[in-house]
PDB file of N, CA and C in Angstrom:
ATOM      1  N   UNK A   1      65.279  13.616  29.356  1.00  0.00           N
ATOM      2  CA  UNK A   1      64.589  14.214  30.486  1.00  0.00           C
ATOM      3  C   UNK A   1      63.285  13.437  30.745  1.00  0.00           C
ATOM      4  N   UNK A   2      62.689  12.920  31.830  1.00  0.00           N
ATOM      5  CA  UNK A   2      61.752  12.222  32.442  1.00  0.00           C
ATOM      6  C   UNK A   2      60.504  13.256  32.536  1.00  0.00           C
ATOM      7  N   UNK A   3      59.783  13.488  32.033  1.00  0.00           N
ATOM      8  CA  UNK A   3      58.501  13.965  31.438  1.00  0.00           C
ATOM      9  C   UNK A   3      56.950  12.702  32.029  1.00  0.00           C
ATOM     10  N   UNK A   4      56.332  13.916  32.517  1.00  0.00           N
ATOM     11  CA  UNK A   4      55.118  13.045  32.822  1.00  0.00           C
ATOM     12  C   UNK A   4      54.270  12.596  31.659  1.00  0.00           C
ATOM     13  N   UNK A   5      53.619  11.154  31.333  1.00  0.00           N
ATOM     14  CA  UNK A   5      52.763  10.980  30.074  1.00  0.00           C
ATOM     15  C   UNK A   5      51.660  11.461  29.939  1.00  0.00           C
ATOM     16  N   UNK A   6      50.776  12.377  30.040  1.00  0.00           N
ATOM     17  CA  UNK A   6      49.609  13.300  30.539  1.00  0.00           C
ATOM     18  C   UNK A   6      48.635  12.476  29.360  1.00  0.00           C
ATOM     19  N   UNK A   7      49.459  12.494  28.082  1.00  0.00           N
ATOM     20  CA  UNK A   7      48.330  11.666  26.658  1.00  0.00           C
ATOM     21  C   UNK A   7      47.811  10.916  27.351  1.00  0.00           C
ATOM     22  N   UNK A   8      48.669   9.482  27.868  1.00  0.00           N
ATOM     23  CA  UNK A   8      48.646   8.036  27.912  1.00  0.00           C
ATOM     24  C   UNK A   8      47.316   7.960  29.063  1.00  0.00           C
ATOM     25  N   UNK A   9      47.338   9.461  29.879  1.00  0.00           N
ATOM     26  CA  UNK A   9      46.046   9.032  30.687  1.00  0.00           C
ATOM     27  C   UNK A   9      44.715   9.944  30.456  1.00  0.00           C
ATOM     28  N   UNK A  10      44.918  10.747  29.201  1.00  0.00           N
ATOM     29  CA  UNK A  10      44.019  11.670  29.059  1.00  0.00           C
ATOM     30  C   UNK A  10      44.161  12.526  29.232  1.00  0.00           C
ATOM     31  N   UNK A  11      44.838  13.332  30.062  1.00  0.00           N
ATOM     32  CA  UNK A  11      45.130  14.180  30.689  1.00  0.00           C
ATOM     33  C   UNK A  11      45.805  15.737  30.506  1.00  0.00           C
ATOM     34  N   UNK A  12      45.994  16.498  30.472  1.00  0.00           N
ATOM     35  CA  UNK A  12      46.448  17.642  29.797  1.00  0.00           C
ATOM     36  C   UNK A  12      47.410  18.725  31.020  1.00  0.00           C
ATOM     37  N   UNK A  13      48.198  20.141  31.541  1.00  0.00           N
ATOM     38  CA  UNK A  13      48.717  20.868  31.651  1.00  0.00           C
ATOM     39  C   UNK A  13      47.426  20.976  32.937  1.00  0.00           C
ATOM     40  N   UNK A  14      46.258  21.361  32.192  1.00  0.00           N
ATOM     41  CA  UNK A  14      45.238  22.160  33.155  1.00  0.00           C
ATOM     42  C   UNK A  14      44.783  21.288  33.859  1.00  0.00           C
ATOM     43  N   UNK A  15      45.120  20.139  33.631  1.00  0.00           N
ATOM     44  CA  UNK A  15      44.215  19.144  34.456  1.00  0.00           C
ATOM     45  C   UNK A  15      45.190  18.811  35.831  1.00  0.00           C
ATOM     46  N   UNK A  16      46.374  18.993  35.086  1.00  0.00           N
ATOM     47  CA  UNK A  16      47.200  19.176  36.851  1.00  0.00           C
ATOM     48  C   UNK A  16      47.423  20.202  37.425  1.00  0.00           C
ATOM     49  N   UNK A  17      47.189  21.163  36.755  1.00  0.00           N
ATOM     50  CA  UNK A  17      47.151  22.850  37.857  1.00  0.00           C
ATOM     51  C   UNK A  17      46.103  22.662  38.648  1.00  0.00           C
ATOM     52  N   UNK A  18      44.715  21.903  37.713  1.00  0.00           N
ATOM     53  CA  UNK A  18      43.185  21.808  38.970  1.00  0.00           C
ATOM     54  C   UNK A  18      43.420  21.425  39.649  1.00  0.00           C
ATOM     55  N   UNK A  19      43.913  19.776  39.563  1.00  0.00           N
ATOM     56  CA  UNK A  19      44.428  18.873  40.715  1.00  0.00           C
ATOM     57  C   UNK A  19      44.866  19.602  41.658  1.00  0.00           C
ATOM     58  N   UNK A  20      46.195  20.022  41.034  1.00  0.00           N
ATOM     59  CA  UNK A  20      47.147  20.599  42.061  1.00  0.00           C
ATOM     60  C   UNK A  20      46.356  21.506  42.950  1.00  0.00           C
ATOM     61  N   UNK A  21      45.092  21.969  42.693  1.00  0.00           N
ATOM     62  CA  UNK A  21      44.837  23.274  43.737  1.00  0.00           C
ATOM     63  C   UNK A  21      43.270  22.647  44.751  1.00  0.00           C
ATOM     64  N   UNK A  22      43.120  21.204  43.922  1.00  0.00           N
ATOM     65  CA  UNK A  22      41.382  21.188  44.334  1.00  0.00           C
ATOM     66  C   UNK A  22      41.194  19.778  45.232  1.00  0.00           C
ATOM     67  N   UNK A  23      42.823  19.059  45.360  1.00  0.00           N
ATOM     68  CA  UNK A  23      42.556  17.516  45.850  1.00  0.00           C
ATOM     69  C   UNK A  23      43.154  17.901  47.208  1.00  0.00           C
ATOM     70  N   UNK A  24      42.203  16.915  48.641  1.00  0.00           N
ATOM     71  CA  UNK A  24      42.465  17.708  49.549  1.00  0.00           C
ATOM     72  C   UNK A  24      43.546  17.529  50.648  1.00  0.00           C
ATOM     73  N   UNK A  25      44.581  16.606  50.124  1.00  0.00           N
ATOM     74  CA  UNK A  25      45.757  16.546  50.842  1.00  0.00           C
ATOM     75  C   UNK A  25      46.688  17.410  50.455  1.00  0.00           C
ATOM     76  N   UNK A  26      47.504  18.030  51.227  1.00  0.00           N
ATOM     77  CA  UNK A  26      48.648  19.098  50.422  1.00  0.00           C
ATOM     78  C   UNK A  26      50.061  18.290  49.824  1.00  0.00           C
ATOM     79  N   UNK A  27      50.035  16.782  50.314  1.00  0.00           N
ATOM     80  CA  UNK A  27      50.982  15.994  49.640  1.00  0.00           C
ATOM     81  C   UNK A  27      50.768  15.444  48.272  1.00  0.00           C
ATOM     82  N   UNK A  28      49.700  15.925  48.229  1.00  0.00           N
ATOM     83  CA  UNK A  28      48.926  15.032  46.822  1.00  0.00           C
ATOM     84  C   UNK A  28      48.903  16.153  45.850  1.00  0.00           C
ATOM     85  N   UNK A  29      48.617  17.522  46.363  1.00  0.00           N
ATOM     86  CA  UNK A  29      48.645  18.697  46.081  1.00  0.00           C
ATOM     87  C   UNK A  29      50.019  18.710  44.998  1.00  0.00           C
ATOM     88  N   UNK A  30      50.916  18.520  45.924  1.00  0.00           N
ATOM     89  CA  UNK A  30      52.656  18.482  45.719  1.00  0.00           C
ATOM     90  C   UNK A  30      52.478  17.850  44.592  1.00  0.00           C
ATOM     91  N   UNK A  31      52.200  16.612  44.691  1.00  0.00           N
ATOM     92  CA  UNK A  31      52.621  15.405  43.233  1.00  0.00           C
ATOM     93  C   UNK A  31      51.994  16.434  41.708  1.00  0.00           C
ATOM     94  N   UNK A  32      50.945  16.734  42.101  1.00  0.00           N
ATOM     95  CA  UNK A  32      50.104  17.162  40.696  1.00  0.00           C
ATOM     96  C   UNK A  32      50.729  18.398  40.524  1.00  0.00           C
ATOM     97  N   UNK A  33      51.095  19.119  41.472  1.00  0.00           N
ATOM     98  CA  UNK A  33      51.874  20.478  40.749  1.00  0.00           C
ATOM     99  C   UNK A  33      53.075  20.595  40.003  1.00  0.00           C
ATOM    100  N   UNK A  34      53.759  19.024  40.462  1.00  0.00           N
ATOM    101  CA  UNK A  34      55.099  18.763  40.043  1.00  0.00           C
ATOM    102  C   UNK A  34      54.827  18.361  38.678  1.00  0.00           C
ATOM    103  N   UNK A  35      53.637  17.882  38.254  1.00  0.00           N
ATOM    104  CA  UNK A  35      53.273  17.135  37.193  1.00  0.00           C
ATOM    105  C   UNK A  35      53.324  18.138  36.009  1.00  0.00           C
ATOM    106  N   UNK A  36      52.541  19.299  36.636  1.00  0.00           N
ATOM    107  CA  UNK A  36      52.460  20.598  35.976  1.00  0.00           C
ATOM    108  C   UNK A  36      53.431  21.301  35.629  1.00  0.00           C
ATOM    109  N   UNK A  37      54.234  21.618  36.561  1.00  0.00           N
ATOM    110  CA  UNK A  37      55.660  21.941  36.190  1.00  0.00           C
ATOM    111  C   UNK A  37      56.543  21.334  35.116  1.00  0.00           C
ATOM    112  N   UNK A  38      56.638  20.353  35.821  1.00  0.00           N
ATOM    113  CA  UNK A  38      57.236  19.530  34.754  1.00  0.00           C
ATOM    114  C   UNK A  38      56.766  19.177  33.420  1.00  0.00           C
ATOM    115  N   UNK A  39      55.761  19.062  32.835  1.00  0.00           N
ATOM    116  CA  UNK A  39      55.223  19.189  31.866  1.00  0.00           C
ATOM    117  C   UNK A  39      55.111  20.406  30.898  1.00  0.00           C
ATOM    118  N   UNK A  40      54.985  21.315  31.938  1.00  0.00           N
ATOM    119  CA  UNK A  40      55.068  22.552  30.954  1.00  0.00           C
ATOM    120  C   UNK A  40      56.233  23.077  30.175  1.00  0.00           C
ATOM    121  N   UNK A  41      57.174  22.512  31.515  1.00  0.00           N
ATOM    122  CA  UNK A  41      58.748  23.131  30.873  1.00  0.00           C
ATOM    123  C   UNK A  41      59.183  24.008  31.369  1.00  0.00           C
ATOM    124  N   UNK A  42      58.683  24.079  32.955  1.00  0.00           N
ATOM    125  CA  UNK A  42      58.726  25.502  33.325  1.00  0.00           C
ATOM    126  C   UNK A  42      59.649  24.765  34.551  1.00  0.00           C
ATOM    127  N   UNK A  43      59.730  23.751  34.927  1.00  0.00           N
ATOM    128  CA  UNK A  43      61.182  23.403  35.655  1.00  0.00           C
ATOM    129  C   UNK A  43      61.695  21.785  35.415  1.00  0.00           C
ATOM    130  N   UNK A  44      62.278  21.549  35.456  1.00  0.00           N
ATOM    131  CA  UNK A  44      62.554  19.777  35.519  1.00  0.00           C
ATOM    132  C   UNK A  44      62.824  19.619  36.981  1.00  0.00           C
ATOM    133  N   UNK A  45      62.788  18.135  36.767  1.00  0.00           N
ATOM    134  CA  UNK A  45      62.351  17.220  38.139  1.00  0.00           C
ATOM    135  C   UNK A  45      63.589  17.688  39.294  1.00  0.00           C
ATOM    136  N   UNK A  46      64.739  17.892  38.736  1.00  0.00           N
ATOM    137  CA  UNK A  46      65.922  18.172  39.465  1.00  0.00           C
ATOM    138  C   UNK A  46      65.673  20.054  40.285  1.00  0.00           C
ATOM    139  N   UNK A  47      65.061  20.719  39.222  1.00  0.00           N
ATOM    140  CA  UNK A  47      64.606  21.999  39.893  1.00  0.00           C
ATOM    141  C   UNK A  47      63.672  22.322  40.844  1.00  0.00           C
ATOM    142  N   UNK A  48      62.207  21.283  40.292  1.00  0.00           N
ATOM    143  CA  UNK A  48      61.545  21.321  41.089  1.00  0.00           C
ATOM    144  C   UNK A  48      61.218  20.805  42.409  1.00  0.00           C
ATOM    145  N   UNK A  49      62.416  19.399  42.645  1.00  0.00           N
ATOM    146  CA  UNK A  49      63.077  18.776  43.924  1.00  0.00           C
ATOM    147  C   UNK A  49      63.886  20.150  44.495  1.00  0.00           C
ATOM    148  N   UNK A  50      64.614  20.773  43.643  1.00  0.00           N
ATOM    149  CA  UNK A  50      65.109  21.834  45.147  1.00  0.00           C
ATOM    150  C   UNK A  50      64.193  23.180  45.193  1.00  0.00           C
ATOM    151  N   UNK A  51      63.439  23.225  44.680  1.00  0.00           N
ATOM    152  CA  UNK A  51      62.494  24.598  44.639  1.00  0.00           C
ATOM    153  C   UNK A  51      61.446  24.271  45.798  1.00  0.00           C
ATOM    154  N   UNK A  52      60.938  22.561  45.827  1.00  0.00           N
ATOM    155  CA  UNK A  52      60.458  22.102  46.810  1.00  0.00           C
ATOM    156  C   UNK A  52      60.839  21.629  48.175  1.00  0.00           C
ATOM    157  N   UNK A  53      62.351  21.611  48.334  1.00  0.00           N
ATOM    158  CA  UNK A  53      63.055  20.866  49.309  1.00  0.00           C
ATOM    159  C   UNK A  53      62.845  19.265  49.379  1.00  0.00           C
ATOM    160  N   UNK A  54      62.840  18.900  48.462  1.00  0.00           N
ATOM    161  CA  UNK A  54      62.920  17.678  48.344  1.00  0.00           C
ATOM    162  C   UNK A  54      64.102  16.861  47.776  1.00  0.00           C
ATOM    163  N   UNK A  55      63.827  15.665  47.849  1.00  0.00           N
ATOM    164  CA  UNK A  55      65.044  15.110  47.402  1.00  0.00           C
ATOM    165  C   UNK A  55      64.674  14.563  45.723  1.00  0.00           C
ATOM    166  N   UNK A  56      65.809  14.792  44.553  1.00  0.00           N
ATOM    167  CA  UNK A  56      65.245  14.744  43.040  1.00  0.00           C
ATOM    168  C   UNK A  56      64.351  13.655  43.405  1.00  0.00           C
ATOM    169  N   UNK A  57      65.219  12.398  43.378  1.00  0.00           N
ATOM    170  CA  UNK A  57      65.049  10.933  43.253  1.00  0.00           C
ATOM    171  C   UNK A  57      63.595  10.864  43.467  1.00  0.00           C
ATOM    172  N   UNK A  58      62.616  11.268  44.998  1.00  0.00           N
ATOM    173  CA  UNK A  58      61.149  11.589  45.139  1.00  0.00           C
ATOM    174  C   UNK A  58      60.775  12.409  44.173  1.00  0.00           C
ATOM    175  N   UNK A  59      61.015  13.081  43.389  1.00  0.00           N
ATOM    176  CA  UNK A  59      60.478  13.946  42.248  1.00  0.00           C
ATOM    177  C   UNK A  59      60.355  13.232  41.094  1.00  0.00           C
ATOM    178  N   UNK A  60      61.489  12.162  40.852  1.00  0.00           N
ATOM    179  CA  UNK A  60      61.328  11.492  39.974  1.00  0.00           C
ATOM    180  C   UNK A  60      60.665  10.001  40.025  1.00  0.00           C
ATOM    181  N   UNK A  61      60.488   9.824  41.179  1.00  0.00           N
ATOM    182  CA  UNK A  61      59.265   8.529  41.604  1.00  0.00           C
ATOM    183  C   UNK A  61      58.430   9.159  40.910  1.00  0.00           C
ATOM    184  N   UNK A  62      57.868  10.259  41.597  1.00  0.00           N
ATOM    185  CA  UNK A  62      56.550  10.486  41.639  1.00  0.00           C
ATOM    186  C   UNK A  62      55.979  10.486  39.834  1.00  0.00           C
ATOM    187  N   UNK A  63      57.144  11.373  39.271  1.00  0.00           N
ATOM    188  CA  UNK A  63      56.775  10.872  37.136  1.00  0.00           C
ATOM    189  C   UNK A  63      56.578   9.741  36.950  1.00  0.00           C
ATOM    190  N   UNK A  64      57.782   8.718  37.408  1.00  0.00           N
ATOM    191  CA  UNK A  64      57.602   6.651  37.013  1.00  0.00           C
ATOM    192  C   UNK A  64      55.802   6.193  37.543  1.00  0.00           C
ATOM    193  N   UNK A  65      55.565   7.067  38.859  1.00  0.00           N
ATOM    194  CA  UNK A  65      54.552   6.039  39.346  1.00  0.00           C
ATOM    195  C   UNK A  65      53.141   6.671  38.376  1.00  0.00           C
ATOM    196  N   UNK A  66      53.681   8.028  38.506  1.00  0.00           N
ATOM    197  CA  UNK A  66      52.237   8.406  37.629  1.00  0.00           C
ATOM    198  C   UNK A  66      52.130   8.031  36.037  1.00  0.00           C
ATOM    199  N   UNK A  67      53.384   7.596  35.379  1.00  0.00           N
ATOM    200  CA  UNK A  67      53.843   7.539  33.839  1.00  0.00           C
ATOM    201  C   UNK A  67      53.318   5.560  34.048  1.00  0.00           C
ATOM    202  N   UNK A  68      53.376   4.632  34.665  1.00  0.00           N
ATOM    203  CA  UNK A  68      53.413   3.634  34.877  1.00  0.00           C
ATOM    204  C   UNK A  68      51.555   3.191  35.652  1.00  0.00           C
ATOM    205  N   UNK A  69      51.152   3.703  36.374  1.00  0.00           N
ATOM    206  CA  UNK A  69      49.848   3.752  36.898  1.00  0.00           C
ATOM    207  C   UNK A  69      49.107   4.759  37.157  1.00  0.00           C
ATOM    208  N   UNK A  70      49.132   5.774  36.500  1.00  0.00           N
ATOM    209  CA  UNK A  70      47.879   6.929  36.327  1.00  0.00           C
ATOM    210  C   UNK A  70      48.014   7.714  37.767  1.00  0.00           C
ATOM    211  N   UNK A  71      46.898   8.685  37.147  1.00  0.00           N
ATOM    212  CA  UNK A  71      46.985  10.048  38.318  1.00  0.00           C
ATOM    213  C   UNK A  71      46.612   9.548  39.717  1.00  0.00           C
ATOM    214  N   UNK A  72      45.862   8.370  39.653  1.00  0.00           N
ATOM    215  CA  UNK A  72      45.034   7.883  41.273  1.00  0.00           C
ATOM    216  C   UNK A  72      46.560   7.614  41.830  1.00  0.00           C
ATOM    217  N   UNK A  73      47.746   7.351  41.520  1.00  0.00           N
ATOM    218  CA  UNK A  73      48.872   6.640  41.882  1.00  0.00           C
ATOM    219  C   UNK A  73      49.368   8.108  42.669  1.00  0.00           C
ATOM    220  N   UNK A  74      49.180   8.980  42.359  1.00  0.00           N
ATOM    221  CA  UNK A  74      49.638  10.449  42.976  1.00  0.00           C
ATOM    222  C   UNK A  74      49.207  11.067  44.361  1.00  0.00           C
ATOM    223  N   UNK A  75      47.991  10.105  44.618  1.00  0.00           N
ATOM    224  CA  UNK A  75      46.960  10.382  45.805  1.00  0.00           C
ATOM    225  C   UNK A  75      48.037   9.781  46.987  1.00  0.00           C
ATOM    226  N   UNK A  76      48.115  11.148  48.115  1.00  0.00           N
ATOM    227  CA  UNK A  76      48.637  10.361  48.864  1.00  0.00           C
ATOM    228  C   UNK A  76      48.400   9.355  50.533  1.00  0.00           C
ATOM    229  N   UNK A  77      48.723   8.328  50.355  1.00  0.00           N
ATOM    230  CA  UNK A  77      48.644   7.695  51.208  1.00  0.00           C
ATOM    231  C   UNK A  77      49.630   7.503  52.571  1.00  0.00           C
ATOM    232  N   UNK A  78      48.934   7.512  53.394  1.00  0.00           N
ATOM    233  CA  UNK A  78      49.640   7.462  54.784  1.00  0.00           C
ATOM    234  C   UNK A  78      49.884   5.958  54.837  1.00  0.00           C
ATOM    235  N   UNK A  79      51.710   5.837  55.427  1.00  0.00           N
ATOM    236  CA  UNK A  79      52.346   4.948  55.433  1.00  0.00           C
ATOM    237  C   UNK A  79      52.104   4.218  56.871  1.00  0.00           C
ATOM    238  N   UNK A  80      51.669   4.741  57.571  1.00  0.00           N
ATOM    239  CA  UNK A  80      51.297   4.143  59.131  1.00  0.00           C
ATOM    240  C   UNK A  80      52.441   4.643  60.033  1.00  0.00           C
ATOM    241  N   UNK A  81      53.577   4.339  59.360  1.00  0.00           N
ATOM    242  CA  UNK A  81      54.969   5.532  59.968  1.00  0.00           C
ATOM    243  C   UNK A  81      55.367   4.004  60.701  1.00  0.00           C
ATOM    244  N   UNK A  82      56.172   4.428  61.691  1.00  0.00           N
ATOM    245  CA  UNK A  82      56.924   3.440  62.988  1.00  0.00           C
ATOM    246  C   UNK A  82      56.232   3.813  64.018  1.00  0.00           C
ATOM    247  N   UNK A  83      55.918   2.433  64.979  1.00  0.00           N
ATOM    248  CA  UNK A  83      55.617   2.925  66.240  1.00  0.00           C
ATOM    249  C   UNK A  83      56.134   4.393  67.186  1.00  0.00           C
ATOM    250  N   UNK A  84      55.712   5.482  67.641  1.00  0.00           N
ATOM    251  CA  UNK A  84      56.335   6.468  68.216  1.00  0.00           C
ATOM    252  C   UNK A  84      56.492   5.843  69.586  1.00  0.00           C
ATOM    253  N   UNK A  85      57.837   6.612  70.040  1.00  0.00           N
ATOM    254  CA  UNK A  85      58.662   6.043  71.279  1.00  0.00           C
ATOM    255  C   UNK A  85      57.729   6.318  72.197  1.00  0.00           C
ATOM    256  N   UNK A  86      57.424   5.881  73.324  1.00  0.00           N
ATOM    257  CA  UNK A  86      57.080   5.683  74.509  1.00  0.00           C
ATOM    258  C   UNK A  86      57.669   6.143  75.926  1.00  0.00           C
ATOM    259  N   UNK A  87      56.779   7.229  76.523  1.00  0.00           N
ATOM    260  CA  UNK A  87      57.839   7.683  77.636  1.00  0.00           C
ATOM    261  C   UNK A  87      57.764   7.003  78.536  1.00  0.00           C
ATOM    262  N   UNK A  88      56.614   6.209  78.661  1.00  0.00           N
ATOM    263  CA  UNK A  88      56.871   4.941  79.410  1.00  0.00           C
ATOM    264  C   UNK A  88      57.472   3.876  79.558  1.00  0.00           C
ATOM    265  N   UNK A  89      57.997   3.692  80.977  1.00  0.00           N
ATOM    266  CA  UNK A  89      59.207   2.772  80.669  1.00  0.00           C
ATOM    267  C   UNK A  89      58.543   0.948  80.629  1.00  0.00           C
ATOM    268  N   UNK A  90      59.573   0.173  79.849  1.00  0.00           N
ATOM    269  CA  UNK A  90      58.992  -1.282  79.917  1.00  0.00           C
ATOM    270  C   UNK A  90      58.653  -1.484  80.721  1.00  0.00           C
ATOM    271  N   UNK A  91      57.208  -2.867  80.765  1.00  0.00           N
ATOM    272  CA  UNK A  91      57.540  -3.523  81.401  1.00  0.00           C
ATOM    273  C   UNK A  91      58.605  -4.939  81.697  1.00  0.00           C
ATOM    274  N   UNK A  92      58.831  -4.837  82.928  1.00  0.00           N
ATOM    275  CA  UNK A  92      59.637  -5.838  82.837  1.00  0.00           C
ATOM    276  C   UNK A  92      58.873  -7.485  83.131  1.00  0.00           C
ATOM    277  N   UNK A  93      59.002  -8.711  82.852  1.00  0.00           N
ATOM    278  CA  UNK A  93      57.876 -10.038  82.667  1.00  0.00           C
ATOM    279  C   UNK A  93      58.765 -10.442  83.904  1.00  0.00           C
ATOM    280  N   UNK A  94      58.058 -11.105  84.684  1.00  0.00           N
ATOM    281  CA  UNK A  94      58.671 -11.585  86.045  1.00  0.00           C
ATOM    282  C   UNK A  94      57.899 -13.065  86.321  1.00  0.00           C
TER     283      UNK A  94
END
């Protein structure tokens, strides 16, 4: 079972319930509660992907990235996304 390393960064149970309630994105929120969960034993990554509506596989990133580069790795960042469609129509080059 894929377990977050909480030692390897200092870190303890309570230190991701705080997270989870005090950092101010609610996606970032997500990562540290999962951390908590999962750590405690109170769901695995596969439970807490459908308790969250998520998909496992993102549940289980989120352990590798934090088990591999620490809690700052949990903060989340906006991807910029894809350009959104345009109701305007082309122009056309003439």
């Amino acid at each position: 079972m894929v377990r977050p390393d909480l030692k390897k960064w200092d870190q303890n149970v309570e230190d991701m319930r705080r997270l989870s309630l005090e950092v101010p994105h609610p996606r970032s929120r997500e990562r540290f509660q999962a951390m908590s969960m999962i750590d405690s034993g109170q769901k695995n990554a596969s439970q807490w992907a459908k308790h969250i509506k998520r998909r496992k596989q993102t549940v289980l990133d989120w352990v590798h990235q934090y088990n591999e580069l620490g809690p700052d790795s949990l903060h989340y960042q906006p991807s910029g996304g894809g350009r959104p469609n345009s109701m305007e129509p082309k122009k056309k080059d003439h």
